[in-house]
Protein backbone atom coordinates (compact mmCIF):
# COMPACT_ATOMS: atom_id res chain seq x y z
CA UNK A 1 -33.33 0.11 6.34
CA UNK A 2 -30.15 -1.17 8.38
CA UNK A 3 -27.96 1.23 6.54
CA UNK A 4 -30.59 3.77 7.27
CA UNK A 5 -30.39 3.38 10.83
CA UNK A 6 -26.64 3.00 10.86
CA UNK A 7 -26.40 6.89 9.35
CA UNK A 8 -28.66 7.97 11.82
CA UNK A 9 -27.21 6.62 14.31
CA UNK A 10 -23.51 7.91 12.63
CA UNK A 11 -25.10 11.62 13.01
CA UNK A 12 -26.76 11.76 16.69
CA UNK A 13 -24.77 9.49 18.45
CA UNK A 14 -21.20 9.80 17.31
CA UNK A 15 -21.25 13.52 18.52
CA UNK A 16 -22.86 12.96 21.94
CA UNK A 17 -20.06 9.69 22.53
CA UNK A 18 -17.30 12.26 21.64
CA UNK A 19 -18.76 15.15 23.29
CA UNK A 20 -18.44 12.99 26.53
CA UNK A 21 -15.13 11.29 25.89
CA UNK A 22 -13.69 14.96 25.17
CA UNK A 23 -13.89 15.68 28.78
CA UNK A 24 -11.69 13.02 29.95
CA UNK A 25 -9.15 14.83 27.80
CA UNK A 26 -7.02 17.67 28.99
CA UNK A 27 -3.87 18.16 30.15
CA UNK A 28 -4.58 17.07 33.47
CA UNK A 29 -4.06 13.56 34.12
CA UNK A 30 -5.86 13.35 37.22
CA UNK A 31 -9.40 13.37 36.12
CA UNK A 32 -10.25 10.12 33.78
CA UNK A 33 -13.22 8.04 33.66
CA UNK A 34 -13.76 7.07 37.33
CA UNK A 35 -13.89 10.07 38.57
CA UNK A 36 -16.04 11.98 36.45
CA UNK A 37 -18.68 9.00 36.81
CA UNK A 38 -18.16 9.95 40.55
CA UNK A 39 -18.74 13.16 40.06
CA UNK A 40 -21.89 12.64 38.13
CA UNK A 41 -22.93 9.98 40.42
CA UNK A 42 -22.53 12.74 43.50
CA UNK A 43 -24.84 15.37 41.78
CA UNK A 44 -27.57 12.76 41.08
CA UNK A 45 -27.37 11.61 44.64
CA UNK A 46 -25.86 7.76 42.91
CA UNK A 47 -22.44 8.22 44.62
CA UNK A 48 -22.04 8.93 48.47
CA UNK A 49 -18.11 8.51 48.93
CA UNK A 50 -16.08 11.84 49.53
CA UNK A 51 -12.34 9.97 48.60
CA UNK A 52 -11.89 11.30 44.92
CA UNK A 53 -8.50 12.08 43.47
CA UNK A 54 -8.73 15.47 43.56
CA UNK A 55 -11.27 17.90 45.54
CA UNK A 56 -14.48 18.69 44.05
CA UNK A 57 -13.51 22.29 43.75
CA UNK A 58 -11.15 21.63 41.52
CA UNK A 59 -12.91 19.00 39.40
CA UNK A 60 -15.69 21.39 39.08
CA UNK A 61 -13.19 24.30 37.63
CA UNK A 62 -11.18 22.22 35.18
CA UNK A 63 -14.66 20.27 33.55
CA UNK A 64 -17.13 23.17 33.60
CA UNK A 65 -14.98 26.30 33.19
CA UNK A 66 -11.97 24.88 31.29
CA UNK A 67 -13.13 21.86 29.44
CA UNK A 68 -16.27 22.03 28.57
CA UNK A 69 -16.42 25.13 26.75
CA UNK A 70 -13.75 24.30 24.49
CA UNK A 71 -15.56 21.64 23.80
CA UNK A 72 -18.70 23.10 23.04
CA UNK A 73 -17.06 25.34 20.96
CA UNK A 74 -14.60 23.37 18.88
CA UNK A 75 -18.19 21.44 18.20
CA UNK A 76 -19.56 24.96 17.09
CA UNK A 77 -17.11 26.08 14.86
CA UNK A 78 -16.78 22.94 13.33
CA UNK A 79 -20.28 22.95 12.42
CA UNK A 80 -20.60 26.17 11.29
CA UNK A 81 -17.14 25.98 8.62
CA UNK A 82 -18.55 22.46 7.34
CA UNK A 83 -21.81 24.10 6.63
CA UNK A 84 -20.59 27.35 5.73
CA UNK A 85 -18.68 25.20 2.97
CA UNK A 86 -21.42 22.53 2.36
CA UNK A 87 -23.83 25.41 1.38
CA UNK A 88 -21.42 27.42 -0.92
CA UNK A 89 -20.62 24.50 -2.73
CA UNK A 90 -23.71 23.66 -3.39
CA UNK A 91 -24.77 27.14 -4.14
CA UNK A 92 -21.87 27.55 -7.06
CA UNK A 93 -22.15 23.84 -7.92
CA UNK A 94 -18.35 23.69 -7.63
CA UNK A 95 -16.92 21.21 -5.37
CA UNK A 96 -13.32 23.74 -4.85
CA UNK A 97 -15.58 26.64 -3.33
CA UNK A 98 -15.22 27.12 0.60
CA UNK A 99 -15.31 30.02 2.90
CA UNK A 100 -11.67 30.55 2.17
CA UNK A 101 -11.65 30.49 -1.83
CA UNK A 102 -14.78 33.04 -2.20
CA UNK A 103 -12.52 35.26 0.52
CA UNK A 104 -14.87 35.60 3.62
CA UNK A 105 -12.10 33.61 6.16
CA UNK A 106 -9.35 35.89 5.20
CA UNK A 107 -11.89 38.99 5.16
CA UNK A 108 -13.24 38.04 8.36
CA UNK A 109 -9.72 37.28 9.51
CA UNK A 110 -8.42 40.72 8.58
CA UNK A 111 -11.39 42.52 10.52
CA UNK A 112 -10.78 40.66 13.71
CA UNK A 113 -7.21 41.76 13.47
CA UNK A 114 -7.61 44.87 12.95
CA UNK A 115 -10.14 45.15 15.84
CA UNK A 116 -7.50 43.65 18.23
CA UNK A 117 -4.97 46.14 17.29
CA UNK A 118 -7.27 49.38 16.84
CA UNK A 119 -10.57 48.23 19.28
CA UNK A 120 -13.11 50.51 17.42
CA UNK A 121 -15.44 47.77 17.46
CA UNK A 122 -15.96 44.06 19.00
CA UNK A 123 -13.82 41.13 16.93
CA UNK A 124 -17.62 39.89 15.91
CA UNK A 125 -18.94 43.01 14.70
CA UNK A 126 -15.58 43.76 12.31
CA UNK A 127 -14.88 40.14 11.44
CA UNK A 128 -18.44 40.02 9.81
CA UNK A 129 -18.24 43.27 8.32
CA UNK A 130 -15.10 42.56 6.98
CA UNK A 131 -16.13 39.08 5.60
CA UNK A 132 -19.16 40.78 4.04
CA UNK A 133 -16.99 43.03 2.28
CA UNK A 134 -14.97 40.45 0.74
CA UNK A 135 -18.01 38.65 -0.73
CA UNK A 136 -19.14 41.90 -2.21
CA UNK A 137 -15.97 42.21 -3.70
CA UNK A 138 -15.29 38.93 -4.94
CA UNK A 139 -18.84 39.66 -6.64
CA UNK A 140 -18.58 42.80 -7.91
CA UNK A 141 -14.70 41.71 -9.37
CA UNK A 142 -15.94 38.36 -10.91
CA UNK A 143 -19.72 40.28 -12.18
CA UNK A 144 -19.37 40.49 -15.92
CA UNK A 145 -22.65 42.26 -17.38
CA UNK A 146 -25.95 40.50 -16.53
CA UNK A 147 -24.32 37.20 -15.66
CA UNK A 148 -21.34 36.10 -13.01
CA UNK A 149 -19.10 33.08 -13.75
CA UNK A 150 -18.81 30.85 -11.07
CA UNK A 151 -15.11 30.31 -12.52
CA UNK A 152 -14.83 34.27 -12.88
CA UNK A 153 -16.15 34.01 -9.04
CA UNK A 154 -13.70 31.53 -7.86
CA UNK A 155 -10.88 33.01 -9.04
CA UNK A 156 -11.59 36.51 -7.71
CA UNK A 157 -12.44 35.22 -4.59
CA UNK A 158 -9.19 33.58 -4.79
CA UNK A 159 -7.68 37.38 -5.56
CA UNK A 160 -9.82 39.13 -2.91
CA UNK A 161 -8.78 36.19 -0.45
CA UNK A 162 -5.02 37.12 -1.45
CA UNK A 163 -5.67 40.82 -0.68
CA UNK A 164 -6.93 40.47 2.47
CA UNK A 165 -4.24 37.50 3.26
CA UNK A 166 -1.37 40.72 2.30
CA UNK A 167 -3.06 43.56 4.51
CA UNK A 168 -3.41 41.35 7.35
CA UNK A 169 0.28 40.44 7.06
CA UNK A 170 0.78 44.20 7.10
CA UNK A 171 -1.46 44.83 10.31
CA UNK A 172 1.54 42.19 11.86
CA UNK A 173 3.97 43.95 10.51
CA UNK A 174 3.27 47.65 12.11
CA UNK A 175 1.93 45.70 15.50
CA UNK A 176 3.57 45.80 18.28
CA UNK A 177 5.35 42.48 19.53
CA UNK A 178 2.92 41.66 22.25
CA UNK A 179 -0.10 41.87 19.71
CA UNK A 180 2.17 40.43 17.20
CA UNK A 181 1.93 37.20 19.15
CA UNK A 182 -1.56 36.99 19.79
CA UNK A 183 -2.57 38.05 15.78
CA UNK A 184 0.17 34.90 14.41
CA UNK A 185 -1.35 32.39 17.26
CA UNK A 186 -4.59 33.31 16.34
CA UNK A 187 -4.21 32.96 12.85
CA UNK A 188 -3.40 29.96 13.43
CA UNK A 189 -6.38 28.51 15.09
CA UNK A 190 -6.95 29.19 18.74
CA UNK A 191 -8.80 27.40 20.94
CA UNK A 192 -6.74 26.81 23.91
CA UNK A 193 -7.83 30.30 24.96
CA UNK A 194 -12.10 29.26 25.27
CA UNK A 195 -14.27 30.59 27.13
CA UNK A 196 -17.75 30.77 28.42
CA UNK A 197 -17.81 34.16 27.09
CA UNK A 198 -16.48 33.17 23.79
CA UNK A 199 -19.22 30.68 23.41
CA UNK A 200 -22.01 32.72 24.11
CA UNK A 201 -20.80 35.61 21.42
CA UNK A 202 -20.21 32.59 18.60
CA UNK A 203 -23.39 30.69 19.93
CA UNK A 204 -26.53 33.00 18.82
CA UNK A 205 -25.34 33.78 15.34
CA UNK A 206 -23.63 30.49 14.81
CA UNK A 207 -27.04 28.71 15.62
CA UNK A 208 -29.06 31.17 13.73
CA UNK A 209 -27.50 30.65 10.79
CA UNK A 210 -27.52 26.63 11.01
CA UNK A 211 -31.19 26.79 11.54
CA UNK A 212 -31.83 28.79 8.65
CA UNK A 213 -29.62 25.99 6.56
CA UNK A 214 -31.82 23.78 7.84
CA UNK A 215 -35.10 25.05 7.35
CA UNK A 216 -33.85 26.00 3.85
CA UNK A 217 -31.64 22.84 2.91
CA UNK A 218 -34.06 21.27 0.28
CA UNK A 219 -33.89 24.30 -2.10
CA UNK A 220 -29.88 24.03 -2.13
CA UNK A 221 -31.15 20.79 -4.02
CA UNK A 222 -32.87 23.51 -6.74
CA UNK A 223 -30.09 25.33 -6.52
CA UNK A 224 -27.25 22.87 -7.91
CA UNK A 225 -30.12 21.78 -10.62
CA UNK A 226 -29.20 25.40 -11.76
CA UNK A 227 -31.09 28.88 -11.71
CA UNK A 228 -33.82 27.90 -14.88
CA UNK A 229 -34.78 24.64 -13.12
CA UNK A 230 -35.29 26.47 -9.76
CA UNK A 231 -37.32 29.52 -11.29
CA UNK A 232 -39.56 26.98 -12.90
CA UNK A 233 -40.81 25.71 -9.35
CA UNK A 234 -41.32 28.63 -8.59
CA UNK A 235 -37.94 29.47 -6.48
CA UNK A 236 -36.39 33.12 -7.01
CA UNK A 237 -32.44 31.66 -7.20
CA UNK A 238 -30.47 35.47 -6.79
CA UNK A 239 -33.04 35.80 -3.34
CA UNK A 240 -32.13 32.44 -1.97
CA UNK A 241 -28.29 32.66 -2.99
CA UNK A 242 -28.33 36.22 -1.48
CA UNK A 243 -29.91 35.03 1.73
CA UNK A 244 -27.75 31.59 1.86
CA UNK A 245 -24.23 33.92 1.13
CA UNK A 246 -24.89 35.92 3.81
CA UNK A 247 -25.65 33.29 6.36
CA UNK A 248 -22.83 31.50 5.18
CA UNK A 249 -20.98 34.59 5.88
CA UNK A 250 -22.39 35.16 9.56
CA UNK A 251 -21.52 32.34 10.63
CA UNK A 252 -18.30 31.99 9.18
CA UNK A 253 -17.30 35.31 10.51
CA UNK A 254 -18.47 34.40 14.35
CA UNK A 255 -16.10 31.14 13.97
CA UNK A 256 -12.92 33.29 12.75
CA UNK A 257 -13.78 35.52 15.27
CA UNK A 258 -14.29 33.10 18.07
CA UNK A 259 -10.95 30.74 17.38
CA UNK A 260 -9.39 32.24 14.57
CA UNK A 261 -8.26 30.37 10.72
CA UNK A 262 -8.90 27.14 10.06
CA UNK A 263 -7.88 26.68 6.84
CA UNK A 264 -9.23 23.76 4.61
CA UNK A 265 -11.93 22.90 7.17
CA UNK A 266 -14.58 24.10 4.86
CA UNK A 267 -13.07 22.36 1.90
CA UNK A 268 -12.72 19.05 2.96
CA UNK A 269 -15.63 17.92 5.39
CA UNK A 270 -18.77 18.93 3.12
CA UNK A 271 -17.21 16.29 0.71
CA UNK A 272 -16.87 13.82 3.55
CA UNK A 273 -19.93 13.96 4.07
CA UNK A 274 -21.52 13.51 0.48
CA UNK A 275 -19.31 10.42 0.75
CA UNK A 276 -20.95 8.79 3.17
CA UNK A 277 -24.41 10.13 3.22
CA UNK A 278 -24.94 11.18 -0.37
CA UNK A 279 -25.34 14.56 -2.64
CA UNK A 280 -28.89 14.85 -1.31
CA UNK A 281 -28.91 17.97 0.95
CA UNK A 282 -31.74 17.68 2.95
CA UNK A 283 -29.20 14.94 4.77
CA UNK A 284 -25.90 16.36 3.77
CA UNK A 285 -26.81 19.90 5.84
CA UNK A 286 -27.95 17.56 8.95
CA UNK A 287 -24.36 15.64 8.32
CA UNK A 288 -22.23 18.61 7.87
CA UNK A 289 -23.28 19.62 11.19
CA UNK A 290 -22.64 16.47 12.96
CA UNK A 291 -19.30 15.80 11.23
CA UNK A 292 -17.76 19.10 10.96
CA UNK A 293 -18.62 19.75 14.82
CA UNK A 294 -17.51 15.80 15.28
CA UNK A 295 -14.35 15.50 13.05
CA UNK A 296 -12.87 19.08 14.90
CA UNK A 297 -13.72 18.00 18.40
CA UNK A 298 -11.81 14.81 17.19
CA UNK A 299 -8.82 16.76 15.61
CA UNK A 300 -8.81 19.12 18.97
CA UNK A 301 -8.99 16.22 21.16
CA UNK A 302 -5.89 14.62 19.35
CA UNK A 303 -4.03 18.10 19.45
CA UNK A 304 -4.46 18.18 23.19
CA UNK A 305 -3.52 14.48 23.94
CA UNK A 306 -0.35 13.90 21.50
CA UNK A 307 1.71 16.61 23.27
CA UNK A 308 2.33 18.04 26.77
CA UNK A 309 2.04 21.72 24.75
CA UNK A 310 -0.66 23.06 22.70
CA UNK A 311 -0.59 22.78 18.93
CA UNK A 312 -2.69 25.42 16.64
CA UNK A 313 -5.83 23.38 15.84
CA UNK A 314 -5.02 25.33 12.14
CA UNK A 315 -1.60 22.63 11.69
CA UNK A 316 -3.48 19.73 12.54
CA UNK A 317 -6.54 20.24 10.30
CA UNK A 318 -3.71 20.27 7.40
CA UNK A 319 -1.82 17.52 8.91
CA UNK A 320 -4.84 15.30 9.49
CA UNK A 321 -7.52 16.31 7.43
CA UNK A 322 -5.91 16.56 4.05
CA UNK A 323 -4.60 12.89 3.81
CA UNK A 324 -7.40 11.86 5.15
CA UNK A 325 -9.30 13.66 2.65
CA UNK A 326 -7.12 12.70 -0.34
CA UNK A 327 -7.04 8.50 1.25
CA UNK A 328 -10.91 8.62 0.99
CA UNK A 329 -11.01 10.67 -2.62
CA UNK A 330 -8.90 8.00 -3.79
CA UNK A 331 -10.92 4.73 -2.09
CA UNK A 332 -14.32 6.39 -3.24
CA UNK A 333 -13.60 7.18 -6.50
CA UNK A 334 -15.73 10.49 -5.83
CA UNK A 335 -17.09 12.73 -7.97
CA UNK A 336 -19.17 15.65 -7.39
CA UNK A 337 -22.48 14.14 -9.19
CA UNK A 338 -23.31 11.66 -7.34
């Protein structure tokens, strides 16, 4: 019961802490504890003193439009690639599968790309279609008769992920040098440029999707029994994979669009979170959310504060999360069956 209690409290209130400490971070130095308690404390009528540190303007511009929605997004994204991952994984019962393997992030990347250099459509609309198009690739490529591998899958993802990976290279190649810059920072991992807009274009389909993995997160249980097992209870397995990949997709297109590649992100945090909570998904979906939007709010948080510059959120994901990842592999002992 204690260890209950101690994971539930792990997934509600370890977001909300960070969520508030985030906005003491920034590159302004002149807005720390203190004075956001005084600002709070003025809009609930708590505080009646006018001598802050800096005018209330100015507080107001650099927590609400600069802060805060970088936060709220880095939470977002990070959400939506843990779960992204966390599904597909359990979906191909492979613990190597992520948005990036099956080729959705690099299709997704490639169609936001493309729409910044040639604006036909919005960076949603083309990342999506684009990411779409790389699962029905990877599909068709790896489909073998009447059954698909999820090896066969895996590696033509991989292929599919590599195409995608070489045209966008070309799009930076015949861009000019202006767009040039934007494309490589953005590949990257971009989220010093957030934005209230920003979060309202990733928020609907980003929360769409999660609430569908949620209402459906006990049949990704069936699912990694395999397709017999989930057919005998009366589950049809190619409807609920079809549904669950293209979720997976829409919301892992709205993140590339929204703040570009993270690469790995998907990988790694799903398995941090069968570590601590267990391979039972109706928790691990709950716990993908709160430690994918957690662990890259923490990541971001420690990319704004180490240096006086920004650093693509993309090189510290690899930086931090992978010996992280590999430390806790090692301590655990994991494996994927239990």
């Amino acid at each position: 019961m204690i260890l209950q209690l101690k994971k539930l409290l792990l997934l509600v209130i370890l977001p909300l802490v960070l969520l508030l400490l985030s906005l003491l971070i920034g590159s302004s130095q002149h807005i720390g504890f203190i004075e956001l308690c005084q600002r709070i404390g003025l809009e609930l009528g708590l505080y009646k003193g006018t001598d802050t540190t800096v005018s209330m303007g100015s507080m107001d511009t650099i927590l609400w439009q600069v802060r805060l929605p970088r936060i709220l997004l880095t939470f977002m994204v990070g959400a939506a690639l843990a779960s992204s991952g966390g599904t597909l994984q359990a979906i191909f019962r492979n613990p190597i599968v992520d948005p990036f393997t099956l080729g959705i992030s690099s299709g997704a990347a490639f169609g936001a790309a493309l729409a910044m250099l040639f604006p036909l459509l919005s960076v949603n609309v083309s990342a999506f279609l684009f990411g779409v198009c790389a699962v029905a690739l990877t599909y068709f490529v790896s489909n073998a008769g009447l059954k698909t591998s999820i090896i066969g899958m895996v590696l033509a993802g991989m292929v599919i992920s590599g195409v995608f990976t070489a045209m966008l290279t070309l799009l930076q190649y015949i861009s000019d040098p202006y767009k040039l810059q934007a494309i490589v920072q953005w590949t990257m991992g971009n989220l010093h440029t957030a934005s209230w807009s920003k979060v309202q274009n990733a928020f609907l389909p980003i929360l769409i999707g999660l609430i569908i993995l949620v209402l459906l997160r006990w049949k990704l249980n069936l699912l990694a029994l395999g397709d017999q097992e989930a057919i005998a209870v009366g589950v049809n397995p190619k409807l609920l994979k079809f549904v669950m990949i293209g979720v997976a997709t829409m919301i892992t297109a709205s993140a590339v669009a929204a703040v570009g590649v993270i690469s790995l992100f998907g990988l790694i945090v799903p398995h941090i979170s069968r570590m601590i909570f267990g391979p039972n998904n109706n928790i691990v979906v709950w716990a993908n959310i709160s430690v994918g939007g957690s662990f890259l709010l923490l990541i971001d948080d420690f990319s704004r504060a180490v240096m006086p510059f920004e650093i693509p959120i993309g090189v510290f994901t690899m930086i931090i999360g992978a010996p992280l990842f590999i430390y806790l592999m090692r301590r655990n002992e994991i494996n994927w069956n239990s």
